[in-house]
C-alpha atoms as a PDB file:
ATOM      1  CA  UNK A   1      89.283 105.181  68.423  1.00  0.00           C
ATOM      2  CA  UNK A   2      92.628 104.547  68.069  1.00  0.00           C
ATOM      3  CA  UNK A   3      94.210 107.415  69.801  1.00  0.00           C
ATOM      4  CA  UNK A   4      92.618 106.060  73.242  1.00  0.00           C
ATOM      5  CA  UNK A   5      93.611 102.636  72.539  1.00  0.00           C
ATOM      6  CA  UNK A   6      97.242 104.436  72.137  1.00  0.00           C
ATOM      7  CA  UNK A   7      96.358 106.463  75.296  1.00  0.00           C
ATOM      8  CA  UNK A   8      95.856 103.671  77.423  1.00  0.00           C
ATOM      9  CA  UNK A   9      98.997 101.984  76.752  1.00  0.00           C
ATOM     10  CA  UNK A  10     100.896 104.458  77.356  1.00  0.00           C
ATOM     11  CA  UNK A  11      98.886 105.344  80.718  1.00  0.00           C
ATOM     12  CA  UNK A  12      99.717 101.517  81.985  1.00  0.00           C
ATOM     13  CA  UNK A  13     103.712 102.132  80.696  1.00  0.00           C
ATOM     14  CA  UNK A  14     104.111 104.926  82.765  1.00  0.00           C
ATOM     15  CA  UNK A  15     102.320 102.943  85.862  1.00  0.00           C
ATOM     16  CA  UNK A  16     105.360 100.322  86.268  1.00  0.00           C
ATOM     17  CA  UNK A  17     108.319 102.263  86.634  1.00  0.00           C
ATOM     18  CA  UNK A  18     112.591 100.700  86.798  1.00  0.00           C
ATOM     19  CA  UNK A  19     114.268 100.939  89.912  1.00  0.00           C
ATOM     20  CA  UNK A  20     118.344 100.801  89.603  1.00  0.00           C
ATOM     21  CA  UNK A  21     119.067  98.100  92.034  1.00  0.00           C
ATOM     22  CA  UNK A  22     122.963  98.504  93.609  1.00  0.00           C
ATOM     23  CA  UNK A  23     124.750  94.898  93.228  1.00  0.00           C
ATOM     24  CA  UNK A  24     128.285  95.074  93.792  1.00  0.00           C
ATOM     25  CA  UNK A  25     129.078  97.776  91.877  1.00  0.00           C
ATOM     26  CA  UNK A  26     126.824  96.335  89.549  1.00  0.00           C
ATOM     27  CA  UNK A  27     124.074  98.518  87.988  1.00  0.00           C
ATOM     28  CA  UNK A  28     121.154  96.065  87.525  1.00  0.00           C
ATOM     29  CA  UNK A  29     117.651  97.461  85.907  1.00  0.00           C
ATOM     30  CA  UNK A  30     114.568  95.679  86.951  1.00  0.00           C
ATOM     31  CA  UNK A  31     110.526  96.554  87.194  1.00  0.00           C
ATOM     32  CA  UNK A  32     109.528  97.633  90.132  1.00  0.00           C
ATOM     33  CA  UNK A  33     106.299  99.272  91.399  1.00  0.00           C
ATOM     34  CA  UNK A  34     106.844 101.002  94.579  1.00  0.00           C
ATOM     35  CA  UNK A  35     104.371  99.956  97.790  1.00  0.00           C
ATOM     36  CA  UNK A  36     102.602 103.381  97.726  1.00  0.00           C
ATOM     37  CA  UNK A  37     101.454 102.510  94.303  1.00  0.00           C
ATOM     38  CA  UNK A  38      99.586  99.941  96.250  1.00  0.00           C
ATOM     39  CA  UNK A  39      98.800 101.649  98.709  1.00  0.00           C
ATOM     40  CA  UNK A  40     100.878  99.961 101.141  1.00  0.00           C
ATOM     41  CA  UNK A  41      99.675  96.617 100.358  1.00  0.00           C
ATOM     42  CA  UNK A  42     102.031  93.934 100.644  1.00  0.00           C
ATOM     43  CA  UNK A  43     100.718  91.162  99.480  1.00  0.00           C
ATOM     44  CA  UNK A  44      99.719  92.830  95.433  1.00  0.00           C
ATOM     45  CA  UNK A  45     103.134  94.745  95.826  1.00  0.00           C
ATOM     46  CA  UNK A  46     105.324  91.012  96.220  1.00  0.00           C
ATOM     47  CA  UNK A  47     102.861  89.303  93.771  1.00  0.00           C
ATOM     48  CA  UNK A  48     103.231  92.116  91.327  1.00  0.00           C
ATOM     49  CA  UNK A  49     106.784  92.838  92.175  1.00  0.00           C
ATOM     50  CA  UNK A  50     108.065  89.005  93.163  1.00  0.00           C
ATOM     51  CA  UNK A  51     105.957  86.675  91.145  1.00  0.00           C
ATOM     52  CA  UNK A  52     104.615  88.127  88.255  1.00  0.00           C
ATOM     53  CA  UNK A  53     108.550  89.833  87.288  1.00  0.00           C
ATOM     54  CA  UNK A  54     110.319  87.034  88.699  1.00  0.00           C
ATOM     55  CA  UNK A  55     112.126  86.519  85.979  1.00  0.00           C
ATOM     56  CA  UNK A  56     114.025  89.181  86.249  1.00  0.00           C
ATOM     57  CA  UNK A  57     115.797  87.292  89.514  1.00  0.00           C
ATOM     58  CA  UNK A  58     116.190  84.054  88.199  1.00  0.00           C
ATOM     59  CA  UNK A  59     119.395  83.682  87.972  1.00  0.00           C
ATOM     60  CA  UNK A  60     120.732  86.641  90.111  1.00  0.00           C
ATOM     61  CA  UNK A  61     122.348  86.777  93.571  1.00  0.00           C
ATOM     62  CA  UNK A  62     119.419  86.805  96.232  1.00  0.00           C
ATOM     63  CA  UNK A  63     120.718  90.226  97.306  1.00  0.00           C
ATOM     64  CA  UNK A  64     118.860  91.815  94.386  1.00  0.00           C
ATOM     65  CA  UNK A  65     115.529  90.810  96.005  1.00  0.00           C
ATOM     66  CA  UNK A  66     116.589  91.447  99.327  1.00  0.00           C
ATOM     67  CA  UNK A  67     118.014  95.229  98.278  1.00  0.00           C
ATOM     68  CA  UNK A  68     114.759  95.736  96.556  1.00  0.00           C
ATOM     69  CA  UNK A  69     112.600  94.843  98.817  1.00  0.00           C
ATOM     70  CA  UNK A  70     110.367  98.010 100.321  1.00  0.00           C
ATOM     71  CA  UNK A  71     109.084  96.175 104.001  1.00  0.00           C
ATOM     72  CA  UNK A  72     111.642  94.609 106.313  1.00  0.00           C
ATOM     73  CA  UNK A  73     112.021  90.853 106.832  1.00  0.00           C
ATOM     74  CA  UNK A  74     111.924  89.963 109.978  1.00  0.00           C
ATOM     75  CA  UNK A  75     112.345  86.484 109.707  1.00  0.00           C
ATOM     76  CA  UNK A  76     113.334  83.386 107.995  1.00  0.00           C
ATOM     77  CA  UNK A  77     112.996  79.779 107.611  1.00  0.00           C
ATOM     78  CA  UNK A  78     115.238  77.690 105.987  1.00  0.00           C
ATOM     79  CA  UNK A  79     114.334  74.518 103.421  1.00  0.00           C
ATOM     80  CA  UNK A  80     116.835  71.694 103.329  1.00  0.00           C
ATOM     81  CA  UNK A  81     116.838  69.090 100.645  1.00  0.00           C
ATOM     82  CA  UNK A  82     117.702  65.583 101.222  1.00  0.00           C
ATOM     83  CA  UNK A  83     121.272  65.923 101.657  1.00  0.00           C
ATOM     84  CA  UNK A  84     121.086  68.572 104.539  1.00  0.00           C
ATOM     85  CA  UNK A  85     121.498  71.805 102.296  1.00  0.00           C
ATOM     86  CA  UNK A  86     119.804  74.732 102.294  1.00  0.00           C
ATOM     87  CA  UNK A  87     117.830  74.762  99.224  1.00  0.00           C
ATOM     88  CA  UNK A  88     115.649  77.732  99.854  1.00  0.00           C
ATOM     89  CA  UNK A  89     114.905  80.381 102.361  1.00  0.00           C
ATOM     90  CA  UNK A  90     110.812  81.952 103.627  1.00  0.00           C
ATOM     91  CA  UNK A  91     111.053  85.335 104.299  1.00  0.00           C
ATOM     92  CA  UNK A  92     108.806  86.589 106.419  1.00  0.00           C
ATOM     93  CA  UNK A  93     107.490  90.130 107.451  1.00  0.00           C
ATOM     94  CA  UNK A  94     106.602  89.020 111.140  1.00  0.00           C
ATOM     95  CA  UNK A  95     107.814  86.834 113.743  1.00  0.00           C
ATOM     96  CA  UNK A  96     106.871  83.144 113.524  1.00  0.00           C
ATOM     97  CA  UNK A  97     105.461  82.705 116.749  1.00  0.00           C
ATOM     98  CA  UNK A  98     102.626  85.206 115.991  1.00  0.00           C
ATOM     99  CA  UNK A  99      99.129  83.972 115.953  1.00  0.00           C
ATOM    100  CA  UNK A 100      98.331  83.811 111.735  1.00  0.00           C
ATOM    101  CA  UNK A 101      94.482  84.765 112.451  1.00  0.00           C
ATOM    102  CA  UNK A 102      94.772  88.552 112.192  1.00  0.00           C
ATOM    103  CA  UNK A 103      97.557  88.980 109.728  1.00  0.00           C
ATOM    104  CA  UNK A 104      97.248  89.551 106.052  1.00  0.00           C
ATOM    105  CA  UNK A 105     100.267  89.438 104.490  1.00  0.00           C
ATOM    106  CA  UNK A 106     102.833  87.430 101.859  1.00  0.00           C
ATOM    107  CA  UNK A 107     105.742  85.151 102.855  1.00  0.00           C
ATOM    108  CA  UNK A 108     108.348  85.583  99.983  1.00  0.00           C
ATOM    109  CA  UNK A 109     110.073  81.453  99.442  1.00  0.00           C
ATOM    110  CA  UNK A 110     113.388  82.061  97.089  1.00  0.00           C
ATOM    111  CA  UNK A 111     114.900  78.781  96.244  1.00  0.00           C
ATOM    112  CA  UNK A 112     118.557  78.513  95.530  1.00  0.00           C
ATOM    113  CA  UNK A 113     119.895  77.413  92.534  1.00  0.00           C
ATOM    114  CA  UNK A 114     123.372  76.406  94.340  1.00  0.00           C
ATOM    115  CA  UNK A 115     122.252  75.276  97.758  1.00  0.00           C
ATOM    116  CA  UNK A 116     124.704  75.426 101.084  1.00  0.00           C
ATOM    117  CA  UNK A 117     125.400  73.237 103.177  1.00  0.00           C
ATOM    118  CA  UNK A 118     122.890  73.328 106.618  1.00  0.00           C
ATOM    119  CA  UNK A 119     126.123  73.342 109.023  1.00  0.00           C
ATOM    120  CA  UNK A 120     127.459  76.234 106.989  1.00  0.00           C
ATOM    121  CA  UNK A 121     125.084  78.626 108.576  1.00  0.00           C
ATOM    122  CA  UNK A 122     124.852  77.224 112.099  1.00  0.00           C
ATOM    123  CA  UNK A 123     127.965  79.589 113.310  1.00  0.00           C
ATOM    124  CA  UNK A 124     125.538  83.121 112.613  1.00  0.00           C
ATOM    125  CA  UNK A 125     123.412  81.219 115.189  1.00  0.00           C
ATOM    126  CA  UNK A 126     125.730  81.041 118.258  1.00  0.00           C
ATOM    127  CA  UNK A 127     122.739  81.582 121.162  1.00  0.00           C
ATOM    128  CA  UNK A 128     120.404  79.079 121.480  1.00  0.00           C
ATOM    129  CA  UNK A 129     116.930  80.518 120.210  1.00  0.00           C
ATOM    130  CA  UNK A 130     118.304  83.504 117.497  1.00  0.00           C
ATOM    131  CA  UNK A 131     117.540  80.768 114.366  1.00  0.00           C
ATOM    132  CA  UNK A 132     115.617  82.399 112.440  1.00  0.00           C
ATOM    133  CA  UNK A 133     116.043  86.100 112.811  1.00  0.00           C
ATOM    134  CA  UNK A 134     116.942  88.132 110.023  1.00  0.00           C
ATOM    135  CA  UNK A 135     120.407  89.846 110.573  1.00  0.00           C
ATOM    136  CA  UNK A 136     123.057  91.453 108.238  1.00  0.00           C
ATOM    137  CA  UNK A 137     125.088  88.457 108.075  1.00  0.00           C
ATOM    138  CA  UNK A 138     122.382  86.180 107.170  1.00  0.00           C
ATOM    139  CA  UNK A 139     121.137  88.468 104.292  1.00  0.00           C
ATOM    140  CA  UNK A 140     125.179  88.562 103.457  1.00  0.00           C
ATOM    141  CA  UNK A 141     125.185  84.522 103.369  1.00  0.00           C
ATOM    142  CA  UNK A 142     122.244  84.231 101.516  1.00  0.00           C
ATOM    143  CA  UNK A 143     122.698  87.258  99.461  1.00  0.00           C
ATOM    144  CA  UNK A 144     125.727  85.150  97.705  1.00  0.00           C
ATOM    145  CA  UNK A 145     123.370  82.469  96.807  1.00  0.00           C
ATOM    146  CA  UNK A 146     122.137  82.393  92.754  1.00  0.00           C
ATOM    147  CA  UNK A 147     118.011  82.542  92.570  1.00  0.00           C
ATOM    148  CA  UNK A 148     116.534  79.501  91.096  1.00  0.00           C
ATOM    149  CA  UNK A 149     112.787  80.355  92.189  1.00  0.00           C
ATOM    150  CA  UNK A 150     110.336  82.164  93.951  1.00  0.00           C
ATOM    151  CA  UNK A 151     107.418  80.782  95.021  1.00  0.00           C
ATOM    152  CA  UNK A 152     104.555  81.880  98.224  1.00  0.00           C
ATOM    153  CA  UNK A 153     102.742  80.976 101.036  1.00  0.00           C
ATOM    154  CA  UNK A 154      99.519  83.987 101.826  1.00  0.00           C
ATOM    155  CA  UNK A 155      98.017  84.271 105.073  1.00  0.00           C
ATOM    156  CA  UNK A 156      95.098  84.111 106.501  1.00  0.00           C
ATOM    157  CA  UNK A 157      94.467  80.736 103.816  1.00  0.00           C
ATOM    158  CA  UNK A 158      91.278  78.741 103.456  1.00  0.00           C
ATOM    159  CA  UNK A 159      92.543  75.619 103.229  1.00  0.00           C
ATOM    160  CA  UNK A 160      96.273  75.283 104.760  1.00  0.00           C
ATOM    161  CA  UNK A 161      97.494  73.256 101.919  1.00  0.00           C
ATOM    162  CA  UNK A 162      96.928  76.321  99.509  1.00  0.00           C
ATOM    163  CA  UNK A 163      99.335  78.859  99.068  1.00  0.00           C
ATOM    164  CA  UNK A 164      96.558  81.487  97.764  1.00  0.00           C
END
């Protein structure tokens, strides 16, 4: 009996495999199961990926998240704290003004160890209506900033105070 028991582990080892994550010239190892392991599921590739091994960010420039991440962001919503900093960012994979009834997915929340100020950011925003699209210099910006978090919001939910 033993050999299988020693089978199996090594069968689930070889399942999560280490991506080498570029970080300014930085060679950082973390876990990472790719999304065709999940078949192209979002949501149990950023639980398994973002959650469960979030430890491995805490800590770290956002960047690492954003350079591992396999689906784009398209866009983002900022959280301020009480004295008008950005404490945290939602990244989503669709555009906020979609109807939520018909999409399944994950919204990604990293919160920010060393918030910025809100006006800091307002100058990557210079037409009226871009806030909140996902651009190279906002991933640059808040790339910089030192994980504290990451939390989730799921869609569809049962009960809109839920995040699963």
């Amino acid at each position: 009996m033993k050999p299988i028991y020693l089978l199996l582990v090594l069968l689930m080892a070889s399942c999560v495999s280490t991506k080498r994550v570029t970080l300014n010239d930085e060679k950082v190892k973390i876990i990472h199961k790719s999304l065709k392991k999940f078949n192209n599921d979002t949501i149990q590739y950023a639980l398994f990926n973002y959650i469960d091994h979030k430890d491995q960010f805490i800590g770290k420039p956002a960047s690492l998240i954003f350079n591992s991440l396999e689906y784009e962001i398209v866009s983002f919503l900022p959280g301020s704290d009480l004295f008008y900093r950005i404490d945290a960012i939602d990244l989503s994979p669709f555009y906020s003004g979609k109807p939520l009834d018909n999409i399944k997915t994950i919204e990604l929340i990293v919160e920010f160890a060393n918030p910025i100020p809100e006006d800091s950011i307002s100058k990557l925003f210079p037409v009226h209506g871009t806030y909140g699209n996902w651009t190279p210099e906002v991933r640059e910006v808040f790339g910089k900033l030192i994980v504290k978090d990451i939390v989730y919001l799921k869609y569809p939910r049962k009960n809109p105070r839920d995040p699963n």
